[in-house]
C-alpha atoms as a PDB file:
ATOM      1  CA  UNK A   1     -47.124 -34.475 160.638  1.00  0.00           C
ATOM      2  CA  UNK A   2     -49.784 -32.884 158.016  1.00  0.00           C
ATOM      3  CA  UNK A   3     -48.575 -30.978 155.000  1.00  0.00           C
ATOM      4  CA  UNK A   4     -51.357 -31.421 152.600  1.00  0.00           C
ATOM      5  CA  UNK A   5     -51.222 -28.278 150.856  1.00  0.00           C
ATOM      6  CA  UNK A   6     -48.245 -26.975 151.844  1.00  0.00           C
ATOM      7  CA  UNK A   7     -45.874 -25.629 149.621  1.00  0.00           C
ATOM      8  CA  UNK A   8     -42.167 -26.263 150.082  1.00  0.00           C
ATOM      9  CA  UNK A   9     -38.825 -25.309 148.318  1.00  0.00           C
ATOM     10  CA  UNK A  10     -35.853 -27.893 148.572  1.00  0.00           C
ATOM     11  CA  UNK A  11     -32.186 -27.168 147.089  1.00  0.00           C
ATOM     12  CA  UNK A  12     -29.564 -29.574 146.901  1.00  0.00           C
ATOM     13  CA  UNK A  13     -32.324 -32.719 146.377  1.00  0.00           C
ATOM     14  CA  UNK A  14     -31.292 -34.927 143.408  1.00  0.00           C
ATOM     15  CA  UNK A  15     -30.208 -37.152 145.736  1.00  0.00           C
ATOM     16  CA  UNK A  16     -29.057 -38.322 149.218  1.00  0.00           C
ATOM     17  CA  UNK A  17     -30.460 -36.272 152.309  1.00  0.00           C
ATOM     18  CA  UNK A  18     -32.150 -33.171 150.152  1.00  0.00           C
ATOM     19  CA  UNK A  19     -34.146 -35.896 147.821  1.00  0.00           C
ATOM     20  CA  UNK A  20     -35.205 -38.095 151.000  1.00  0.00           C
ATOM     21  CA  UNK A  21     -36.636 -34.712 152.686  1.00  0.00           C
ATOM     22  CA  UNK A  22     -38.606 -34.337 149.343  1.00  0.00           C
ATOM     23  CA  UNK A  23     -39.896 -38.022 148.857  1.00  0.00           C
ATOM     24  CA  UNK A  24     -41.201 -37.292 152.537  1.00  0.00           C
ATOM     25  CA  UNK A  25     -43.186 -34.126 152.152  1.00  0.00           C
ATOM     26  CA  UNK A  26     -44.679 -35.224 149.227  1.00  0.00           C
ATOM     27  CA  UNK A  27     -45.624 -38.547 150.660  1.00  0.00           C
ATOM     28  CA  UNK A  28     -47.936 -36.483 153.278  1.00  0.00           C
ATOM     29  CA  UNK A  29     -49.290 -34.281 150.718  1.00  0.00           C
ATOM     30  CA  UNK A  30     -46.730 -31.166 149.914  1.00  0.00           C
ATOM     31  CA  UNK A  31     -46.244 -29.927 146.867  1.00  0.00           C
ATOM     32  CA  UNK A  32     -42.592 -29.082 146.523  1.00  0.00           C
ATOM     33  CA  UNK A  33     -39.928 -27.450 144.177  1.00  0.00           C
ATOM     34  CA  UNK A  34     -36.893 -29.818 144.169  1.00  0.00           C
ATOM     35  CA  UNK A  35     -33.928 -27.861 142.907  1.00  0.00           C
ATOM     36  CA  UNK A  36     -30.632 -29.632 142.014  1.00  0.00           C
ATOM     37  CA  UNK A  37     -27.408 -28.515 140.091  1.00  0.00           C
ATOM     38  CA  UNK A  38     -27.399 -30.992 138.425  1.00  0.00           C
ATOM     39  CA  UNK A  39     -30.242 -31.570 135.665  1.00  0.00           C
ATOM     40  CA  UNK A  40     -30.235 -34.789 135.165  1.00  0.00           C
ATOM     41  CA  UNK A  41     -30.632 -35.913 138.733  1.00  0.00           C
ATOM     42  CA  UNK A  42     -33.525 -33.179 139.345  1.00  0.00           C
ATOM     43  CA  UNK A  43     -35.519 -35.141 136.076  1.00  0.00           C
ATOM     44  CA  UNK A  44     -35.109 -38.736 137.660  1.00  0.00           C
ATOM     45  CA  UNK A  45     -35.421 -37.306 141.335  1.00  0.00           C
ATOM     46  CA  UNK A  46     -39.378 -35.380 140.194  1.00  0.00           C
ATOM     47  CA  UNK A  47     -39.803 -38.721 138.172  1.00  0.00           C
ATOM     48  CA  UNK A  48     -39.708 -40.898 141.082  1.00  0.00           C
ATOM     49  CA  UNK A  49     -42.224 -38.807 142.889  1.00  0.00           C
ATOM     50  CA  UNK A  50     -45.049 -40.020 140.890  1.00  0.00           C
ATOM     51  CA  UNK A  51     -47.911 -41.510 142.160  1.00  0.00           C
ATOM     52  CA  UNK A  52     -47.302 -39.861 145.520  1.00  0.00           C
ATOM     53  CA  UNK A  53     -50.112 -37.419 147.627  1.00  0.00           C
ATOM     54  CA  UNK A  54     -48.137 -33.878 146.709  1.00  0.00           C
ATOM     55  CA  UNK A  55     -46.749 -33.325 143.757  1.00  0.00           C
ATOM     56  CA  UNK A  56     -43.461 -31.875 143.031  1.00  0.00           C
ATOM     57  CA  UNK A  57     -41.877 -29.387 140.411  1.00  0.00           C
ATOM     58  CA  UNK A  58     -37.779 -29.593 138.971  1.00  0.00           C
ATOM     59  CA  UNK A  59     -36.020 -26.278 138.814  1.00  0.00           C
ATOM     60  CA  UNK A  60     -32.479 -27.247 138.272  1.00  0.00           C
ATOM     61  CA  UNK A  61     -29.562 -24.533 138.784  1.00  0.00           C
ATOM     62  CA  UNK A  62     -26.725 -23.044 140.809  1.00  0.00           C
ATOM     63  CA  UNK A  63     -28.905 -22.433 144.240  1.00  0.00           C
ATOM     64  CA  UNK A  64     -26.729 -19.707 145.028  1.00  0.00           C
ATOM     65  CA  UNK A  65     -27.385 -17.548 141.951  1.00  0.00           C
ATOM     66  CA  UNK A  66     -30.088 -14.927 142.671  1.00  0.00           C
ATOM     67  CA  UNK A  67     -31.535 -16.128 139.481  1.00  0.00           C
ATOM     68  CA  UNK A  68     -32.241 -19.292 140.099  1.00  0.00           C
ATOM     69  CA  UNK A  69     -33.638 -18.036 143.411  1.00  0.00           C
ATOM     70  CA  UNK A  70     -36.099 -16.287 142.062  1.00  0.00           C
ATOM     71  CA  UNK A  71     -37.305 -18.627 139.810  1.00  0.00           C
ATOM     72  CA  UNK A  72     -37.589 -21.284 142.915  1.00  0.00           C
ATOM     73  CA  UNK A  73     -40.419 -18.882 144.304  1.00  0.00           C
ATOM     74  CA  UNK A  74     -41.955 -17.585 141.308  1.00  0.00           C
ATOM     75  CA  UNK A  75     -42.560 -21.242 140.482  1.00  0.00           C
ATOM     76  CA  UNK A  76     -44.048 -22.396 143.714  1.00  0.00           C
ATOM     77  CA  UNK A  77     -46.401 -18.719 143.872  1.00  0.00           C
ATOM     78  CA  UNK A  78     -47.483 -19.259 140.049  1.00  0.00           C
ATOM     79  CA  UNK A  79     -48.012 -23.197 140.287  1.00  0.00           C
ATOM     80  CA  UNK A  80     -49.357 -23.375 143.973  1.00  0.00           C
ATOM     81  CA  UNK A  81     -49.966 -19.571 145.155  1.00  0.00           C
ATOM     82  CA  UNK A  82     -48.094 -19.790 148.078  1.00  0.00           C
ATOM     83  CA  UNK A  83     -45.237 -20.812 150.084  1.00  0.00           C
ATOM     84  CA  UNK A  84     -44.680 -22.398 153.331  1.00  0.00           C
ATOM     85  CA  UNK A  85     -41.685 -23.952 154.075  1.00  0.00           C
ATOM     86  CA  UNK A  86     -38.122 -23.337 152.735  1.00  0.00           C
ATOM     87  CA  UNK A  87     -35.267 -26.088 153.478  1.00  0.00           C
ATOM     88  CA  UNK A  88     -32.047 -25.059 152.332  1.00  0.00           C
ATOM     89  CA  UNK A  89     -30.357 -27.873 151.899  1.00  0.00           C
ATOM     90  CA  UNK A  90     -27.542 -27.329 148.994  1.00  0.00           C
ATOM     91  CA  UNK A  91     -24.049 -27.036 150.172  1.00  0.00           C
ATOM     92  CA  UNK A  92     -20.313 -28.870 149.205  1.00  0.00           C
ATOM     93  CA  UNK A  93     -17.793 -29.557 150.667  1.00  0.00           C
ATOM     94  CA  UNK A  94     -14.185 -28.485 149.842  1.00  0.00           C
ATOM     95  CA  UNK A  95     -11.758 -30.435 151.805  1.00  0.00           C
ATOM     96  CA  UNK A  96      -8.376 -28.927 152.650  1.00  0.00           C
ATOM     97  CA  UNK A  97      -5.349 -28.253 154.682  1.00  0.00           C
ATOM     98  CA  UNK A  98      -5.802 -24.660 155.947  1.00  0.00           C
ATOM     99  CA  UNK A  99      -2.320 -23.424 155.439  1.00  0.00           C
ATOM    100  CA  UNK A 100      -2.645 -24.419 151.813  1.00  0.00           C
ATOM    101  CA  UNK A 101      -6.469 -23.602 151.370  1.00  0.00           C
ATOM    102  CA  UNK A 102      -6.813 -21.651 148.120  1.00  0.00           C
ATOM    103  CA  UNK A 103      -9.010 -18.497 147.683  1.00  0.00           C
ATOM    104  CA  UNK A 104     -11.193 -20.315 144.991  1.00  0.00           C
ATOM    105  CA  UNK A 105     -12.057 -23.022 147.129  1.00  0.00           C
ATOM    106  CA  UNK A 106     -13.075 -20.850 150.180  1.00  0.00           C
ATOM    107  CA  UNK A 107     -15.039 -18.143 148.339  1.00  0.00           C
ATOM    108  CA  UNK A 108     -16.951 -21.592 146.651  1.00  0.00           C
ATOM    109  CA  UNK A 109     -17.909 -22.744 149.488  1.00  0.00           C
ATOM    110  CA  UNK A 110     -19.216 -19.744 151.199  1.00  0.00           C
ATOM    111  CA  UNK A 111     -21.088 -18.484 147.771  1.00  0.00           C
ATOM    112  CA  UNK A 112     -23.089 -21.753 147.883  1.00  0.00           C
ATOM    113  CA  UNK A 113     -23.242 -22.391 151.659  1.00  0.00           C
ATOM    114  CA  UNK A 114     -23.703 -19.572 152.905  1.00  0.00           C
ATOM    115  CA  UNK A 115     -25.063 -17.220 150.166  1.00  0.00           C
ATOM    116  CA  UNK A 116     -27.239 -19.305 148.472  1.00  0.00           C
ATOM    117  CA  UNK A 117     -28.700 -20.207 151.975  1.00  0.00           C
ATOM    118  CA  UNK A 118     -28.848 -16.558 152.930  1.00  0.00           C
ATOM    119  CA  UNK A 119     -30.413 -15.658 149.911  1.00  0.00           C
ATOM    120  CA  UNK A 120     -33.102 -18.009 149.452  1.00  0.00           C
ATOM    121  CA  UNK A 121     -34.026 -17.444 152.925  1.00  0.00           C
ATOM    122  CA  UNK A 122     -34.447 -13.770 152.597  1.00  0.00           C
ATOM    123  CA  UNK A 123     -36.493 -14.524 149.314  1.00  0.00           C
ATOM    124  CA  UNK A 124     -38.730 -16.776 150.678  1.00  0.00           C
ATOM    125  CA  UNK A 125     -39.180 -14.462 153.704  1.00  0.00           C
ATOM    126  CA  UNK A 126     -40.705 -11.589 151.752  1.00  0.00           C
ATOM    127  CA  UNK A 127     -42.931 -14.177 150.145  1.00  0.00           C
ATOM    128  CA  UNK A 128     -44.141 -15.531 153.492  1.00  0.00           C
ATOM    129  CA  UNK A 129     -44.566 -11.728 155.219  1.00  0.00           C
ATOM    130  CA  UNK A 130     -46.572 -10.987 151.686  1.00  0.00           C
ATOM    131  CA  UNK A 131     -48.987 -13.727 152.213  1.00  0.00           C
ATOM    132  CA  UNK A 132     -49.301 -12.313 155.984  1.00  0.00           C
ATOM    133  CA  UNK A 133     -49.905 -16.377 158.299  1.00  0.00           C
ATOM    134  CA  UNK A 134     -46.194 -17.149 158.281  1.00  0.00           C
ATOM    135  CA  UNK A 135     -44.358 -20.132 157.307  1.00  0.00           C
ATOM    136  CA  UNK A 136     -41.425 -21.768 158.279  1.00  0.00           C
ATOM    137  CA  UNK A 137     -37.445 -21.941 157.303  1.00  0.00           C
ATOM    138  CA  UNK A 138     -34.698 -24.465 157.847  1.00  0.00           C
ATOM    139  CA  UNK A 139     -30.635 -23.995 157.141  1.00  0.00           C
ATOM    140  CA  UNK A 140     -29.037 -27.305 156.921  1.00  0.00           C
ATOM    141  CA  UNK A 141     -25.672 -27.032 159.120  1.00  0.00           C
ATOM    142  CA  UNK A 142     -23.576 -29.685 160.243  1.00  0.00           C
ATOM    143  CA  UNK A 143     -21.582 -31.339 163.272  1.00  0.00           C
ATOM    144  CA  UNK A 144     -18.193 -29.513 162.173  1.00  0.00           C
ATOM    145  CA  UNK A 145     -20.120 -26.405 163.083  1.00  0.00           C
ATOM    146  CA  UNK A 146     -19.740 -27.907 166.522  1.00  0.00           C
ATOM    147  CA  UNK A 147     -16.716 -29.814 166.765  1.00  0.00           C
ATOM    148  CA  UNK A 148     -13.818 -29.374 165.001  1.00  0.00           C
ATOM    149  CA  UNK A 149     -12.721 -31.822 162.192  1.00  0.00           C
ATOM    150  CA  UNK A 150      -9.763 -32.458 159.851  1.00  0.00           C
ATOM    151  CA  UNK A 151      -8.997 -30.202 156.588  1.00  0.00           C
ATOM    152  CA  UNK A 152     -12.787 -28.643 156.946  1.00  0.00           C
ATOM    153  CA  UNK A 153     -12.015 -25.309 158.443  1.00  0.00           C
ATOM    154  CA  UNK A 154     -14.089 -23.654 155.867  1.00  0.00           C
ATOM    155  CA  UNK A 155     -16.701 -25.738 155.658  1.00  0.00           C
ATOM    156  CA  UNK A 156     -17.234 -25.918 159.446  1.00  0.00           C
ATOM    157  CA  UNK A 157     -16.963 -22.112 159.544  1.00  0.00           C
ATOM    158  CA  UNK A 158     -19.452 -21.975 156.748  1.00  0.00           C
ATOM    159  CA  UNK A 159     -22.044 -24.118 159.062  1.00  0.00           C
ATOM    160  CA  UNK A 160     -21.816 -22.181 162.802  1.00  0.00           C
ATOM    161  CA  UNK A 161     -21.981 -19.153 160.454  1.00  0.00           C
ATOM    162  CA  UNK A 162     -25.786 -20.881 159.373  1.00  0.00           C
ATOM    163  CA  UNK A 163     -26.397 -21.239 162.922  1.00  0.00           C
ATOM    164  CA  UNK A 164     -25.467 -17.938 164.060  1.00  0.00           C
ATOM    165  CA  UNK A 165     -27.880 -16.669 161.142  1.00  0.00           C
ATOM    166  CA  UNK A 166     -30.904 -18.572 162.164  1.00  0.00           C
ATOM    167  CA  UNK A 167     -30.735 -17.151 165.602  1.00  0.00           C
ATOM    168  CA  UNK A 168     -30.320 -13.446 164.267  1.00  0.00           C
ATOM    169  CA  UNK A 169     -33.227 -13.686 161.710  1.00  0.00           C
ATOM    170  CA  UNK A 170     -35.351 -14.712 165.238  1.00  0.00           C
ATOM    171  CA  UNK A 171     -34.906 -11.248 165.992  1.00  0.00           C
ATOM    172  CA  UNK A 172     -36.549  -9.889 161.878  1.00  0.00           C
ATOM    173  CA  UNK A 173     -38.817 -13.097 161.175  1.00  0.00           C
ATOM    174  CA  UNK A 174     -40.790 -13.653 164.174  1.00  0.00           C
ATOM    175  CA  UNK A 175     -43.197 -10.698 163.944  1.00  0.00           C
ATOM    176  CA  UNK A 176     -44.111 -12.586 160.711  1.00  0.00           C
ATOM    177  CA  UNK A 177     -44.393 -15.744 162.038  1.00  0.00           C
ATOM    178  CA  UNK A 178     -42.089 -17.193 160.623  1.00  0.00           C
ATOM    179  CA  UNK A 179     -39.584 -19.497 162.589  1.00  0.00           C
ATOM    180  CA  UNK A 180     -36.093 -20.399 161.631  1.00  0.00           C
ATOM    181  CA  UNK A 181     -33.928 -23.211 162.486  1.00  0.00           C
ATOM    182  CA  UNK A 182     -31.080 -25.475 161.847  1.00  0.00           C
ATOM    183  CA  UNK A 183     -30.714 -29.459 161.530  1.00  0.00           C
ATOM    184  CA  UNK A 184     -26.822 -30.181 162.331  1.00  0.00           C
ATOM    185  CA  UNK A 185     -26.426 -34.021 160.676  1.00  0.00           C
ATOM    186  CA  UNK A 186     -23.285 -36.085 161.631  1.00  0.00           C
ATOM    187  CA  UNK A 187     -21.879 -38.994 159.612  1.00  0.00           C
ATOM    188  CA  UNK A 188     -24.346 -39.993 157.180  1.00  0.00           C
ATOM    189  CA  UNK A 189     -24.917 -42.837 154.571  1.00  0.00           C
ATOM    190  CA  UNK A 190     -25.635 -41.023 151.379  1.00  0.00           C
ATOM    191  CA  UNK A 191     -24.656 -41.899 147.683  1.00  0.00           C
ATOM    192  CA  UNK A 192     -21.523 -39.698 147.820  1.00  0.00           C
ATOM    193  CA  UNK A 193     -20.467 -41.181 151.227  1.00  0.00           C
ATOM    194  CA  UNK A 194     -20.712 -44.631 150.163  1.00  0.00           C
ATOM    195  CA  UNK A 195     -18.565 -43.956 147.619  1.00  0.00           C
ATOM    196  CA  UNK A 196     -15.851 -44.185 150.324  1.00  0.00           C
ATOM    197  CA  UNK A 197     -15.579 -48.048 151.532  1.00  0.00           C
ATOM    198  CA  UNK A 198     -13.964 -47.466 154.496  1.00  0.00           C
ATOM    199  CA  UNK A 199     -17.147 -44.770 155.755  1.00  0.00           C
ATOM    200  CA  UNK A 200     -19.633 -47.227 157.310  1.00  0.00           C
ATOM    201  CA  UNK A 201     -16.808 -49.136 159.029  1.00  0.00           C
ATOM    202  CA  UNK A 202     -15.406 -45.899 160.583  1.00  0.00           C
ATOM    203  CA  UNK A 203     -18.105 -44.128 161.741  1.00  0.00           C
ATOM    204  CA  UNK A 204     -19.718 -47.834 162.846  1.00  0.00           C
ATOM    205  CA  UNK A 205     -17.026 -47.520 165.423  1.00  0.00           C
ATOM    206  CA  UNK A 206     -16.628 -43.868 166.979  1.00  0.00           C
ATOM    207  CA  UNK A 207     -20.673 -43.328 166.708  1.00  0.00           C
ATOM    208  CA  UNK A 208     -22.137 -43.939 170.058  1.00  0.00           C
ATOM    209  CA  UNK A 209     -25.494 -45.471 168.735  1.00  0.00           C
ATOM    210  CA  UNK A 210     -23.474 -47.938 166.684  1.00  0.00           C
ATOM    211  CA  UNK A 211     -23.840 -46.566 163.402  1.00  0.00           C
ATOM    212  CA  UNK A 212     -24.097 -43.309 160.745  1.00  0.00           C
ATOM    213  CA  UNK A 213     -27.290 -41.510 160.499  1.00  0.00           C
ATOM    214  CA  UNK A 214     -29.487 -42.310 157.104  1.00  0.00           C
ATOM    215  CA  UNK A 215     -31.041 -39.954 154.717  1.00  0.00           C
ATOM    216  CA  UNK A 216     -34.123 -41.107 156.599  1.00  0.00           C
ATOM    217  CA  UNK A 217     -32.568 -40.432 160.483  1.00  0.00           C
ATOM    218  CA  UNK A 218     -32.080 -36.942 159.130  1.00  0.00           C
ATOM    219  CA  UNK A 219     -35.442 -36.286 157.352  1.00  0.00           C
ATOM    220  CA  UNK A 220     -37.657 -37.493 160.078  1.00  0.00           C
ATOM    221  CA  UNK A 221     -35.838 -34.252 162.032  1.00  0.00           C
ATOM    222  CA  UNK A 222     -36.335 -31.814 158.948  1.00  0.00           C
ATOM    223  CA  UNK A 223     -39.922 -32.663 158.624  1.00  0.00           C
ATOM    224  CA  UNK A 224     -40.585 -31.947 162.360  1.00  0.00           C
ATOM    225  CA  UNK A 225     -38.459 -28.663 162.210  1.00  0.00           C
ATOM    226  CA  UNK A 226     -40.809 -27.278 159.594  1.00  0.00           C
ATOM    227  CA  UNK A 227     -43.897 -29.035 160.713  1.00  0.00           C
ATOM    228  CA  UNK A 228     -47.112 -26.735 162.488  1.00  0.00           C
ATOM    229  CA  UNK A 229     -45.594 -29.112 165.406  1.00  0.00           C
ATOM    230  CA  UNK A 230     -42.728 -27.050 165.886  1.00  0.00           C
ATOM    231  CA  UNK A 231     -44.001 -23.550 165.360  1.00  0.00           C
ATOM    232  CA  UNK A 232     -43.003 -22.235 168.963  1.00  0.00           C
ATOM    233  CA  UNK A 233     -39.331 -23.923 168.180  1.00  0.00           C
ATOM    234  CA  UNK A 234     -37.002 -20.959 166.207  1.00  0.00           C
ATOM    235  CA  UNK A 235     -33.805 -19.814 166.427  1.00  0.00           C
ATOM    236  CA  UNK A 236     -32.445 -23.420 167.621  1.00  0.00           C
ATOM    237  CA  UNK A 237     -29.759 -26.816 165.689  1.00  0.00           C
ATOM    238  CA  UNK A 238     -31.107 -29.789 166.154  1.00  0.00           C
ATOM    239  CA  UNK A 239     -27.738 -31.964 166.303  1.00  0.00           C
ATOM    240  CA  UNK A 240     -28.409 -35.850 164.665  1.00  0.00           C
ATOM    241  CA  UNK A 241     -25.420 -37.813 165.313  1.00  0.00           C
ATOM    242  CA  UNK A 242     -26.259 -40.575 167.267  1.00  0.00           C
ATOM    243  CA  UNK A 243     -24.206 -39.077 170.320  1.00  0.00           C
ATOM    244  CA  UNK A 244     -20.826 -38.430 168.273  1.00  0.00           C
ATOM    245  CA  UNK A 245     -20.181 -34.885 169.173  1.00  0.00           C
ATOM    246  CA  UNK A 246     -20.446 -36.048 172.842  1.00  0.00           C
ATOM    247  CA  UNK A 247     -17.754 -37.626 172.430  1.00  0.00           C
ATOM    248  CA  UNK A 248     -15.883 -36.313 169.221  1.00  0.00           C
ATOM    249  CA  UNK A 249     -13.323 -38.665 168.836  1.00  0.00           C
ATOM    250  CA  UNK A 250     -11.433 -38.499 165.219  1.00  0.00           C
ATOM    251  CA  UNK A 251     -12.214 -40.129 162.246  1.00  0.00           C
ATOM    252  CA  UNK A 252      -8.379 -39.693 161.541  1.00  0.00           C
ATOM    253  CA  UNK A 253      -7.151 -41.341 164.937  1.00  0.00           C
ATOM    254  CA  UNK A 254      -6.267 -45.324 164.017  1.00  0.00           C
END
């Protein structure tokens, strides 16, 4: 998989599974906007790019604020004069009991999930039907918008909502050539899952393949979703779980 001279947008890559995805496209010659909330982590995460084929550009901010946005693809048109590939990869996770789920949370989740996603997408979109040869766009959605899981209602709702958008925008995007997908990760090893000591051991046991995904597992998948490889592939989720939502048992169930 080629991208030198490609131009890609990232959100949601200080770290873990957004930051991998970036360390990737640059290493086979993208140049790529990394956006992160957080402005500290988007300075060390464009730091540690140096040295690599691509280069890559910080815009830190909320990537669900139409500002922000817009600055994402002025950047990438007035640095590189183009974009080609969009990964939408910002989204939390607000875990709760539904019966006690507050508005707050809920309208959070959906703002930055789903609105920042939608968004960006339709930004990047009238870039890519501007520059008239297409390009390619990714939502990243998850196994709970598959199977069901403990105190996530909203968040899994937020994800099959992604899904359900990709597959719509088939219908708009395609006479511009531009294809849309999903990548659905399962359990994965990232800096905020680690954080939890009893993570590896659980999913170890109730994955099929033996194991959680890594940041890598689920990159190798992005970068073929919005490779020239998979230009005939739109509309579709690509589900990386090693087999769990085969099976689905509970993370919960001793």
């Amino acid at each position: 998989m080629d991208f030198k001279g490609k131009v890609a947008i990232v959100t949601g890559a200080g770290q873990g599974i957004g930051l991998e995805i970036c360390k990737q496209l640059v290493a086979k010659g993208a140049n790529v906007i990394l956006n992160d909330l957080d402005a500290t982590l988007t300075r060390e995460a464009v730091a540690g790019m140096e040295g690599e084929q691509g280069q890559c550009i910080g815009v830190s901010g909320d990537s669900s604020e139409m500002l922000v946005i817009r600055q994402m693809v002025d950047t990438a048109v007035a640095e590189y004069g183009k974009l080609d590939v969009i990964v939408a990869n910002a989204g939390i996770t607000l875990f709760g009991e539904f019966l006690t789920y507050t508005p707050d949370s809920f309208f959070d989740v959906m703002k930055v999930n789903l609105g920042g996603s939608f968004f960006l997408a339709q930004a990047a979109a009238n870039q890519m039907k501007k520059q008239g040869y297409g390009g390619s766009i990714l939502f990243m959605s998850s196994v709970t918008g598959h199977q069901a899981h403990e105190n996530l209602a909203a968040y899994g709702m937020s994800k099959a909502a992604l899904e359900m958008l990709a597959k719509n925008l088939v219908i708009e995007l395609s006479p511009y050539k531009i294809n849309i997908n999903t990548v659905a990760p399962g359990a994965t090893l990232t800096e905020r899952t680690m954080s939890d000591r009893d993570y590896f051991g659980t999913w170890e046991k109730i994955t099929p393949m033996g194991r959680p995904a890594t940041v890598n597992d689920i990159a190798q998948a992005v970068l073929f979703m919005v490779s020239d490889n998979a230009k005939h592939i739109t509309g579709q989720s690509l589900v990386i779980d090693g087999g769990w939502t085969a099976v689905s048992p509970s993370p919960y169930k001793k």
